[in-house]
Protein backbone atom coordinates (compact mmCIF):
# COMPACT_ATOMS: atom_id res chain seq x y z
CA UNK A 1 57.98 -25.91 -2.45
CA UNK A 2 56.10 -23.24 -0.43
CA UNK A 3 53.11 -22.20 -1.76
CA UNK A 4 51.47 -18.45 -1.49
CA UNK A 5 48.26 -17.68 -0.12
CA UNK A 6 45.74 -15.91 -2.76
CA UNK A 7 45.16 -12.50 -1.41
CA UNK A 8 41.52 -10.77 -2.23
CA UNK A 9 41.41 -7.72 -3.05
CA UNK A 10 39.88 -5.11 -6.06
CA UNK A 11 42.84 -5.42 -8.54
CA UNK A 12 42.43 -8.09 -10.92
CA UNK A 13 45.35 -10.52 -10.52
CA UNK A 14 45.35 -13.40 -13.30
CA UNK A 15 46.48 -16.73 -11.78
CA UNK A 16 48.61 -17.00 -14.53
CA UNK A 17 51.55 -14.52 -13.17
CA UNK A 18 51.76 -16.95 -10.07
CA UNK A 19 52.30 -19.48 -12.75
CA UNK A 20 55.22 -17.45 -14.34
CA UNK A 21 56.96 -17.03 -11.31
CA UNK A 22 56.35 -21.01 -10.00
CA UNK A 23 58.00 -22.34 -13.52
CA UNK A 24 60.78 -19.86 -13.42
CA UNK A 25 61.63 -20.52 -9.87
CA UNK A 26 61.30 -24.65 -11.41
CA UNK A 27 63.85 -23.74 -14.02
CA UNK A 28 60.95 -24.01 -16.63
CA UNK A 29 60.03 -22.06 -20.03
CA UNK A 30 56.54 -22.13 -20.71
CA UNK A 31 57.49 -24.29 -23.45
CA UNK A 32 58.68 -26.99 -21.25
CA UNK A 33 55.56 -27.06 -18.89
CA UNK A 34 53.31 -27.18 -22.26
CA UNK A 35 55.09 -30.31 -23.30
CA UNK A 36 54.85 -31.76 -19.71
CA UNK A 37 51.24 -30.68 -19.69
CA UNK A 38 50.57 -31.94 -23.29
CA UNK A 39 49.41 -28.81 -24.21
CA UNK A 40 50.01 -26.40 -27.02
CA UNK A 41 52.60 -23.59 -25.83
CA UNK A 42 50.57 -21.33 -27.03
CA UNK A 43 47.35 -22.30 -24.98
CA UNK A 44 49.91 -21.94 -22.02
CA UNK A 45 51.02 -18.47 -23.12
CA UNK A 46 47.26 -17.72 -22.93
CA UNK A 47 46.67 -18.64 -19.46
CA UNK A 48 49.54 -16.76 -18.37
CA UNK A 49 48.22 -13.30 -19.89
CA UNK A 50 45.13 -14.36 -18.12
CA UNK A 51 43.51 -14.92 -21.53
CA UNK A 52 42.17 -18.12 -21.03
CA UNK A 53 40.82 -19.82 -17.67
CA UNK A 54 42.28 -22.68 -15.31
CA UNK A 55 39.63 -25.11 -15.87
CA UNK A 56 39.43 -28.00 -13.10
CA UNK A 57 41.13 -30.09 -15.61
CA UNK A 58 44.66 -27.78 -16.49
CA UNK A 59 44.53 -27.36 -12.27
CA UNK A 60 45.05 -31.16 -11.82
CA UNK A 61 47.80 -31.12 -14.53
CA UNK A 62 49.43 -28.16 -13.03
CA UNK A 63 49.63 -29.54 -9.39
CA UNK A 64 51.08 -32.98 -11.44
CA UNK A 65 53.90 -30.92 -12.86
CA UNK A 66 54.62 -28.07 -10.02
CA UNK A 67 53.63 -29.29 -6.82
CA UNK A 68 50.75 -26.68 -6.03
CA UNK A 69 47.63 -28.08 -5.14
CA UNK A 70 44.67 -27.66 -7.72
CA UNK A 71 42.28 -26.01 -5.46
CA UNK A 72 45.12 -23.62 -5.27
CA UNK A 73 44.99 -22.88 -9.07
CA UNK A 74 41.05 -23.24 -9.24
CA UNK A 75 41.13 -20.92 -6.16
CA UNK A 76 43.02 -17.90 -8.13
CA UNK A 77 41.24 -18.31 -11.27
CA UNK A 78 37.98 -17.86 -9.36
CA UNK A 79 39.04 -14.72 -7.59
CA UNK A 80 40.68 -13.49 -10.77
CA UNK A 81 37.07 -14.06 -12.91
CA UNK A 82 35.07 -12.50 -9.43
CA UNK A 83 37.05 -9.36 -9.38
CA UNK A 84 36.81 -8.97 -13.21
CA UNK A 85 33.24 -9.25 -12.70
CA UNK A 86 33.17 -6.91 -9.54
CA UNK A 87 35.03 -4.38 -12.02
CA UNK A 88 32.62 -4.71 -14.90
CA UNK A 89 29.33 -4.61 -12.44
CA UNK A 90 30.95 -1.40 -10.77
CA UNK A 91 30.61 -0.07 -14.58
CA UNK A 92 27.11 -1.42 -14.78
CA UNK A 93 26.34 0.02 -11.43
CA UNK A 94 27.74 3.18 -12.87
CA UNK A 95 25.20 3.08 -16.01
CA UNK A 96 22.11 2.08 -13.92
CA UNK A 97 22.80 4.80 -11.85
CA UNK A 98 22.40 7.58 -14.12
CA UNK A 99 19.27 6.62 -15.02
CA UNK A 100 17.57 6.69 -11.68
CA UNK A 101 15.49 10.17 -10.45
CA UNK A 102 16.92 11.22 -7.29
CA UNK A 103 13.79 12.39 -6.35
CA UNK A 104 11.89 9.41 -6.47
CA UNK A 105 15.31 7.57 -4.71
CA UNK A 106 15.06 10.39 -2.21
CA UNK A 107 11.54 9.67 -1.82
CA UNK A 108 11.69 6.03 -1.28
CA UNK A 109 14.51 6.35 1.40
CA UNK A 110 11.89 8.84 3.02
CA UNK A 111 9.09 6.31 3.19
CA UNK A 112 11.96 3.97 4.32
CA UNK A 113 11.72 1.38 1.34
CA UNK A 114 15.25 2.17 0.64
CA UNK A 115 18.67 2.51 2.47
CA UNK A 116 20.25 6.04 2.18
CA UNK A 117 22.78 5.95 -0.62
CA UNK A 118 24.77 9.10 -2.04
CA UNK A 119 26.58 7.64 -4.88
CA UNK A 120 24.83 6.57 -8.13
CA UNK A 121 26.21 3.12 -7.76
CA UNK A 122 25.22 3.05 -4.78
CA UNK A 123 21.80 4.25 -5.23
CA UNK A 124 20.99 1.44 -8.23
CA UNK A 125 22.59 -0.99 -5.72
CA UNK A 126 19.89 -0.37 -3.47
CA UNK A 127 17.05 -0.54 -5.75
CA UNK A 128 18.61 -3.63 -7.54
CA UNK A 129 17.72 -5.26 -4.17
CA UNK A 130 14.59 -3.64 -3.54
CA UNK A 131 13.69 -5.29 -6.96
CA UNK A 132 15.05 -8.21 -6.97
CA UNK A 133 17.00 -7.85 -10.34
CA UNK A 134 20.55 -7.92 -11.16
CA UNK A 135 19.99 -4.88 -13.35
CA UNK A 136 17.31 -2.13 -13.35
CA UNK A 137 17.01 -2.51 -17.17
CA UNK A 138 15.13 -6.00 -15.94
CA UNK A 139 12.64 -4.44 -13.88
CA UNK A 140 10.24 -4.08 -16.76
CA UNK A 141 10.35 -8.00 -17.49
CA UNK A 142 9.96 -8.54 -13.27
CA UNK A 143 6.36 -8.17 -12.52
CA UNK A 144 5.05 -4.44 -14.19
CA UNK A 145 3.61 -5.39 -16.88
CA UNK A 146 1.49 -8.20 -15.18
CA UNK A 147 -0.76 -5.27 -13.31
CA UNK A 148 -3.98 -3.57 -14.42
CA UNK A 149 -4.04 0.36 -13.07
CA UNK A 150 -5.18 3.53 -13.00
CA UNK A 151 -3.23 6.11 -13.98
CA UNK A 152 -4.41 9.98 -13.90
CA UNK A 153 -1.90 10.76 -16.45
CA UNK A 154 0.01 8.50 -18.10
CA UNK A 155 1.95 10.36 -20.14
CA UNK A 156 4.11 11.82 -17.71
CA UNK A 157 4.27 8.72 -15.48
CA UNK A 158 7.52 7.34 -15.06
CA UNK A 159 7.45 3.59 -15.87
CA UNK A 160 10.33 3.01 -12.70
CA UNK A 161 8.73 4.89 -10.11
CA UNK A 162 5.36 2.67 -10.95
CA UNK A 163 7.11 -0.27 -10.63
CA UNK A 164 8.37 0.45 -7.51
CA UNK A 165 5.68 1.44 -6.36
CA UNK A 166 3.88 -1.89 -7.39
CA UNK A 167 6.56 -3.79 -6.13
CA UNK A 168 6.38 -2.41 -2.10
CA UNK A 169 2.87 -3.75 -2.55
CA UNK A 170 3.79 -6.92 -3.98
CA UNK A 171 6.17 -7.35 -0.62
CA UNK A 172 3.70 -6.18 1.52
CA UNK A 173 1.06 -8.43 0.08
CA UNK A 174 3.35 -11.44 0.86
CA UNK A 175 3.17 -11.20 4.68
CA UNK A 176 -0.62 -10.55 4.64
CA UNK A 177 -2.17 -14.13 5.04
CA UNK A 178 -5.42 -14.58 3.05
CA UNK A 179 -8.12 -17.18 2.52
CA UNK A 180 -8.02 -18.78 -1.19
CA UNK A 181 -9.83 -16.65 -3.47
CA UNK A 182 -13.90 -17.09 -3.35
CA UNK A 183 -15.36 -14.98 -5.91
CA UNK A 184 -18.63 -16.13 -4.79
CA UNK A 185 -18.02 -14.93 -1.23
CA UNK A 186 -16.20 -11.72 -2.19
CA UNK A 187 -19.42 -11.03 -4.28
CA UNK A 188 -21.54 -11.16 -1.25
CA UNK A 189 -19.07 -9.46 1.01
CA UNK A 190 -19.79 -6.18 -1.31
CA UNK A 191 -22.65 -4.95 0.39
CA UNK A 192 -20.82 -5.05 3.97
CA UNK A 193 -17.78 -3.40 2.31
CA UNK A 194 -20.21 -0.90 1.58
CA UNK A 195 -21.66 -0.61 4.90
CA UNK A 196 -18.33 0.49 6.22
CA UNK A 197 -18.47 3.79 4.54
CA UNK A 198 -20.17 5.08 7.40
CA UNK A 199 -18.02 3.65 10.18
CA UNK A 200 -15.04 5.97 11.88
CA UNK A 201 -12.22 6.25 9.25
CA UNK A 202 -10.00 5.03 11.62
CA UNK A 203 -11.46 1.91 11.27
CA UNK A 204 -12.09 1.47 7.70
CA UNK A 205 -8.65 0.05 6.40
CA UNK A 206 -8.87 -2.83 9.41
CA UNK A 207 -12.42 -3.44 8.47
CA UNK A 208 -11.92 -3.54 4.76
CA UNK A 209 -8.48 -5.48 5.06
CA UNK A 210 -10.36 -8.16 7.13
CA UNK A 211 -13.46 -8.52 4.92
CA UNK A 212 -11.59 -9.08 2.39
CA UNK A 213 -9.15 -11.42 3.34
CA UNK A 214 -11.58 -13.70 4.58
CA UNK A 215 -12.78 -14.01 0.42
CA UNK A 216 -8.98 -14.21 -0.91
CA UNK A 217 -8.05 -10.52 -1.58
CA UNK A 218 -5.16 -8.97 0.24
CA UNK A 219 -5.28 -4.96 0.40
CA UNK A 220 -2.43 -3.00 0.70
CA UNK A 221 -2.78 1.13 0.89
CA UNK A 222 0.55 3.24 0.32
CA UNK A 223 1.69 6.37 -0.33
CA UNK A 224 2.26 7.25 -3.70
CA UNK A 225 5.93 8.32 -5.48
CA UNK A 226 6.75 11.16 -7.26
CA UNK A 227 5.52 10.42 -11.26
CA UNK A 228 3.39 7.30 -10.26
CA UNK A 229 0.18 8.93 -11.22
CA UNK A 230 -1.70 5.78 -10.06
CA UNK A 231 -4.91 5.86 -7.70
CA UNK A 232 -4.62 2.50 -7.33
CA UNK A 233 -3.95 -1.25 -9.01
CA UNK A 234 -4.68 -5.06 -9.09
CA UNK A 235 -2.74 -8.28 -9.25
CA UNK A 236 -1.99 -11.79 -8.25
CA UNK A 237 0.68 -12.31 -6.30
CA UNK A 238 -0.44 -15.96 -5.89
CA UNK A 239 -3.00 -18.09 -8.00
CA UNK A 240 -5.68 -18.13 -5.51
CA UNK A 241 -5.01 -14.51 -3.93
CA UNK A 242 -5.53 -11.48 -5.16
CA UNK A 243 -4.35 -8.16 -4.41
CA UNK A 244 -5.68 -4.75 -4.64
CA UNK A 245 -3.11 -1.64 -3.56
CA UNK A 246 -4.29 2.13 -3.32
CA UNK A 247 -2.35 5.10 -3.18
CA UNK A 248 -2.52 7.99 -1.05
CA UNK A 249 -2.90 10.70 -3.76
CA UNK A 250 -5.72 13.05 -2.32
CA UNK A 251 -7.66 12.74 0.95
CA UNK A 252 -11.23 12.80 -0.09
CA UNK A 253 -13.04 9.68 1.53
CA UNK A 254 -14.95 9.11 -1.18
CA UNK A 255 -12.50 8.85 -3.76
CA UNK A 256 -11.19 6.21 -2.05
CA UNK A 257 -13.76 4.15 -1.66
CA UNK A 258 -14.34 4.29 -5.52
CA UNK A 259 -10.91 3.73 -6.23
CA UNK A 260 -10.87 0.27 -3.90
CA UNK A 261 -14.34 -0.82 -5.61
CA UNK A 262 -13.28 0.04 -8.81
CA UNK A 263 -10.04 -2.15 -8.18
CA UNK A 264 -12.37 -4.97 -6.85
CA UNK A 265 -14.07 -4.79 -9.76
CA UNK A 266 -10.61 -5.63 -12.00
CA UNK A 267 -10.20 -8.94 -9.70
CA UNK A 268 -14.16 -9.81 -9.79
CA UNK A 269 -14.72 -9.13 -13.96
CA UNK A 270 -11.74 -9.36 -15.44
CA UNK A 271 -9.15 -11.71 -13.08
CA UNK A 272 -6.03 -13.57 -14.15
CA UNK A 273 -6.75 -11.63 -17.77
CA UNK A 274 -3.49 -10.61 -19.90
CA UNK A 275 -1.79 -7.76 -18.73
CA UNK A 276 -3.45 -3.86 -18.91
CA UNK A 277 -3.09 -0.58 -18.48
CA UNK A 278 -5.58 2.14 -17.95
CA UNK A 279 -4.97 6.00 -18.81
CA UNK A 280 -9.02 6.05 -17.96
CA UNK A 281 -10.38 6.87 -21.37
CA UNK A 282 -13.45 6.22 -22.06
CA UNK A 283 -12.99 4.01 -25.23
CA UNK A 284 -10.83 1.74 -22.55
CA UNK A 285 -13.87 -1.30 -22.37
CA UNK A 286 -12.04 -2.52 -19.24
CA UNK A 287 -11.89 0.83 -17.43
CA UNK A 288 -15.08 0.85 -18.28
CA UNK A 289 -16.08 -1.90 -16.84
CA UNK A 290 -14.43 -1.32 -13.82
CA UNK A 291 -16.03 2.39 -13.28
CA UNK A 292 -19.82 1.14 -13.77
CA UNK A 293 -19.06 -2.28 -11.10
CA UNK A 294 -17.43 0.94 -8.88
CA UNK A 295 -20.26 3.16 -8.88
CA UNK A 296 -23.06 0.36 -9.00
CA UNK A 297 -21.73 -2.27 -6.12
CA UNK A 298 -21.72 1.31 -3.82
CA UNK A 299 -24.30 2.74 -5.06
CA UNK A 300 -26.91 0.68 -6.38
CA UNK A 301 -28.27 2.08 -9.69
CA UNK A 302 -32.02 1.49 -9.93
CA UNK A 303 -32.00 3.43 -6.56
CA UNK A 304 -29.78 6.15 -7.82
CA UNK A 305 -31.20 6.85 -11.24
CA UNK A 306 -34.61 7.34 -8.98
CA UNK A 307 -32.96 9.66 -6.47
CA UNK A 308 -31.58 11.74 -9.31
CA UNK A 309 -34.86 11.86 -11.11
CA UNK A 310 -35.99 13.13 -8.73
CA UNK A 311 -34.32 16.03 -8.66
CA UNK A 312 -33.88 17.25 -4.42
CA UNK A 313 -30.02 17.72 -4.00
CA UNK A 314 -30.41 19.59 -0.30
CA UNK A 315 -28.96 18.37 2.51
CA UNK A 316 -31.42 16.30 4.21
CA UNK A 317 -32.16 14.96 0.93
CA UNK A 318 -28.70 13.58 0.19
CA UNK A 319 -28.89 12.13 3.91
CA UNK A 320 -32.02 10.18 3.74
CA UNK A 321 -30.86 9.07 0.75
CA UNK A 322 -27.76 7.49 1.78
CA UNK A 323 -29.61 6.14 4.69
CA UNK A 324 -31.41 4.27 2.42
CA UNK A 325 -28.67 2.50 0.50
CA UNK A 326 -26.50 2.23 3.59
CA UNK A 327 -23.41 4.23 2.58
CA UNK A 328 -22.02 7.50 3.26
CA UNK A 329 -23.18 10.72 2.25
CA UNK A 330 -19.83 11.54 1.16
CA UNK A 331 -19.81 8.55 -1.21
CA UNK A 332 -23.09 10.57 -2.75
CA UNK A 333 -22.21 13.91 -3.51
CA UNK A 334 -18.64 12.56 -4.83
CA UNK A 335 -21.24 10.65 -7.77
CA UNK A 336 -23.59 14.31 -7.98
CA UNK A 337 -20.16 15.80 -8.50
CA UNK A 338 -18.71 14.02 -11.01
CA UNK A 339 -22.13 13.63 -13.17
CA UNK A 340 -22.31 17.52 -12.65
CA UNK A 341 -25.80 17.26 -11.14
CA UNK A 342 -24.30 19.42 -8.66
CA UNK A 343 -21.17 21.61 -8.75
CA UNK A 344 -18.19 20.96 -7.25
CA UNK A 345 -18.58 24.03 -4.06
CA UNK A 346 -21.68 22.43 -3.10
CA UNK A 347 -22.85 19.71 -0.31
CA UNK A 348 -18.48 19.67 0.33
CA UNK A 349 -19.93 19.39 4.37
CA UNK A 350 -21.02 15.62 3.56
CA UNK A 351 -17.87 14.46 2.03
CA UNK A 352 -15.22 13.25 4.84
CA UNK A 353 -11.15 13.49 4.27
CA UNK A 354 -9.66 10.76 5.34
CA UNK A 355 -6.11 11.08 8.05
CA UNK A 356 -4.38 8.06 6.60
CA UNK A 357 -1.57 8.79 9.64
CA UNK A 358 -4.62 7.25 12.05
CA UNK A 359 -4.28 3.60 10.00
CA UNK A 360 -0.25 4.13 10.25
CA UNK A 361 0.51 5.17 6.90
CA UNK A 362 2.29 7.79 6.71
CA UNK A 363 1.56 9.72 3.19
CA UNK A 364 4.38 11.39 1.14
CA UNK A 365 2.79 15.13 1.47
CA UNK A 366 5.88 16.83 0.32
CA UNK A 367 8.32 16.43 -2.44
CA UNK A 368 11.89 15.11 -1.89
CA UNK A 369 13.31 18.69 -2.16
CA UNK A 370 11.03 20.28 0.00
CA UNK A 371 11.70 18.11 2.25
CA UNK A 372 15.57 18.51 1.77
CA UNK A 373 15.36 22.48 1.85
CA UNK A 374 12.88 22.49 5.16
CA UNK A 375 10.18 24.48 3.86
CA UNK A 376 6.27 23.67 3.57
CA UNK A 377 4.65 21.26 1.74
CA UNK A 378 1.88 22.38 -0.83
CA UNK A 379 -1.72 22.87 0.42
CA UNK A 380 -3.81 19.51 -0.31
CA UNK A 381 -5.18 19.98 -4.09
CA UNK A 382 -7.71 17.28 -2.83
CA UNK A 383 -10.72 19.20 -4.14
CA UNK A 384 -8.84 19.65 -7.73
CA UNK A 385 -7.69 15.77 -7.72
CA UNK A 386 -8.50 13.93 -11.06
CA UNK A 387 -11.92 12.33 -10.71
CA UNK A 388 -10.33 10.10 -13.72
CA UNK A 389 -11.96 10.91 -16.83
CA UNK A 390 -14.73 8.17 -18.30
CA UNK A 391 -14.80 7.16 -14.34
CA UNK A 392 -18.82 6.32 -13.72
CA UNK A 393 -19.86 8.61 -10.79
């Protein structure tokens, strides 16, 4: 008997009308195949309606009794059960969907991390992929809560767009090959890291991204996303290499320099610890931690409590003093600043601003709808960026 070949399509065909029409062509109530198949008719019945599946076992019996090959019968069921999933994913799909912010999607396909997409399914399709879940309500359980960051303002951060954000790092940091992780030489490295404050910008992330590597630390810098909030964050992507990723929020030199110290100082004190999560208060003992190792390892403290004793904030002063301990003067006044030894309109000459587009990075300077609607993007708020409150300066 001729056999029919099992179409694929979107509508959800169960195997079991082929069945109806094979026995009826075979002169066969579904009675009589259940007692040729030693099965209950009703079982039968329920294979038909596409209640119950053709199980490798029932598809051997059915090729004994009508002449159609098994893989024929295993072959429909399968199709049957992958377009019933297909249909109940689309719903899924449907429901993830709704939950995602266009603007940080739109802001993500801008940076390039995402295909285009203009349906909701379409857009959680995409981010499924970019996070490697089969549902964004997983995301959570991936790899977020295994980071320790800063976060200006926690509170309005939203918990998706920092996982993303943590996860383009966490892709990034798997093509960037690293020595194993040597605390001891990482420790040492500090005061060349420090050093390179004074170099050309445009040479700082290759310098830093090669002093580090040679100790086990792999360092990613990205733009941030709309609601991430974060300066900048820590983790292991591998036991014996560390990462440390920093955003692009503000342009001030030596903000950035604290922020990648301050992250350093996460993988140097506190490691592999249990997951955390800074909102930079200063009853946070970790944060804490991490500020003082920032603001020491660049500027060394003995030296600086000295310098600020003695009380000569000019100019030349600032200069000679950042001579001494080999950084920048930027690096400086950014401390003088945030200690309000100094305020925040004065000695602005000796802090630098960093053009990330000269390391290749291309920051996200305007929002998703300006950029949709063509008009400017906001003047830089670098001066007003959080210095992170409890952050040792």
């Amino acid at each position: 008997m001729a056999t029919r070949q099992a179409l694929y399509s979107d509508l959800a065909v169960p195997p079991g009308e082929y069945l109806a029409e094979v026995i009826e062509e075979l002169g066969m109530t579904q009675a009589d195949l259940a007692r040729r198949m030693g099965r209950p008719t009703q079982a039968v019945n329920e294979i038909v309606l596409g209640k119950k599946a053709i199980t490798s076992e029932t598809a051997l019996q059915l090729e004994m009794v009508t002449s159609v090959p098994a893989h024929i019968w295993t072959g429909l069921e399968d199709e049957y059960r992958l377009v019933l999933a297909r249909q109940e994913e689309a719903q899924q799909l449907q429901q993830d969907g709704g939950k995602v912010d266009v603007d940080l999607f739109r802001a993500m396909v801008k940076l390039g991390w995402l295909g285009s997409a203009r349906s909701t399914s379409e857009r959680a399709r995409e981010l499924r992929k970019f996070f490697g879940v089969a549902a964004l309500s997983y995301v959570k359980d991936a790899k977020l809560s295994g980071y320790a960051f800063r976060i200006a303002n926690r509170d309005a951060a939203s918990s998706l767009a920092l996982a993303a954000w943590l996860r383009r790092a966490e892709l990034d940091t798997r093509e960037m090959r690293t020595e194993p992780f040597n605390p001891d030489g990482l420790k040492a490295a500090i005061a060349e890291l420090r050093q390179t404050t004074r170099r050309d910008p445009q040479y700082w992330l290759a310098d830093a991204r090669r002093l580090l590597a040679a100790y086990g630390v792999a360092l990613v810098v990205q733009p941030h996303l709309p609601k991430t909030y974060a300066n900048g964050a820590a983790f292991w992507p591998l036991p014996d290499k560390a990462a440390v990723v920093l955003s692009l929020r503000g342009a001030w030199a030596d903000i950035f320099w604290f922020s990648l110290f301050h992250e350093l100082g996460h993988v140097l004190l506190h490691g592999r610890r249990e997951p955390h999560i800074s909102i930079d208060k200063a009853d946070d003992k970790v944060e804490i931690e991490a500020n003082l190792f920032a603001a020491n390892q660049l500027v060394p403290r003995a030296k600086y409590e000295e310098f600020v004793l003695n009380g000569d904030f000019s100019v030349a002063a600032v200069k000679a003093f950042a001579d001494l301990v080999v950084v920048a003067p930027g690096v400086i006044v950014g401390r003088l600043h945030h200690e309000s030894h100094v305020p925040h309109n004065r000695l602005n000459s000796l802090r630098e601003k960093v053009d990330f587009r000269s390391w290749g990075v291309e920051p996200l300077t305007a929002t998703p709808k300006q950029v949709q609607r063509g008009s400017e993007p906001p003047r830089s708020r670098a001066r007003s960026s959080p210095r992170l409150a409890g952050s040792a300066r």
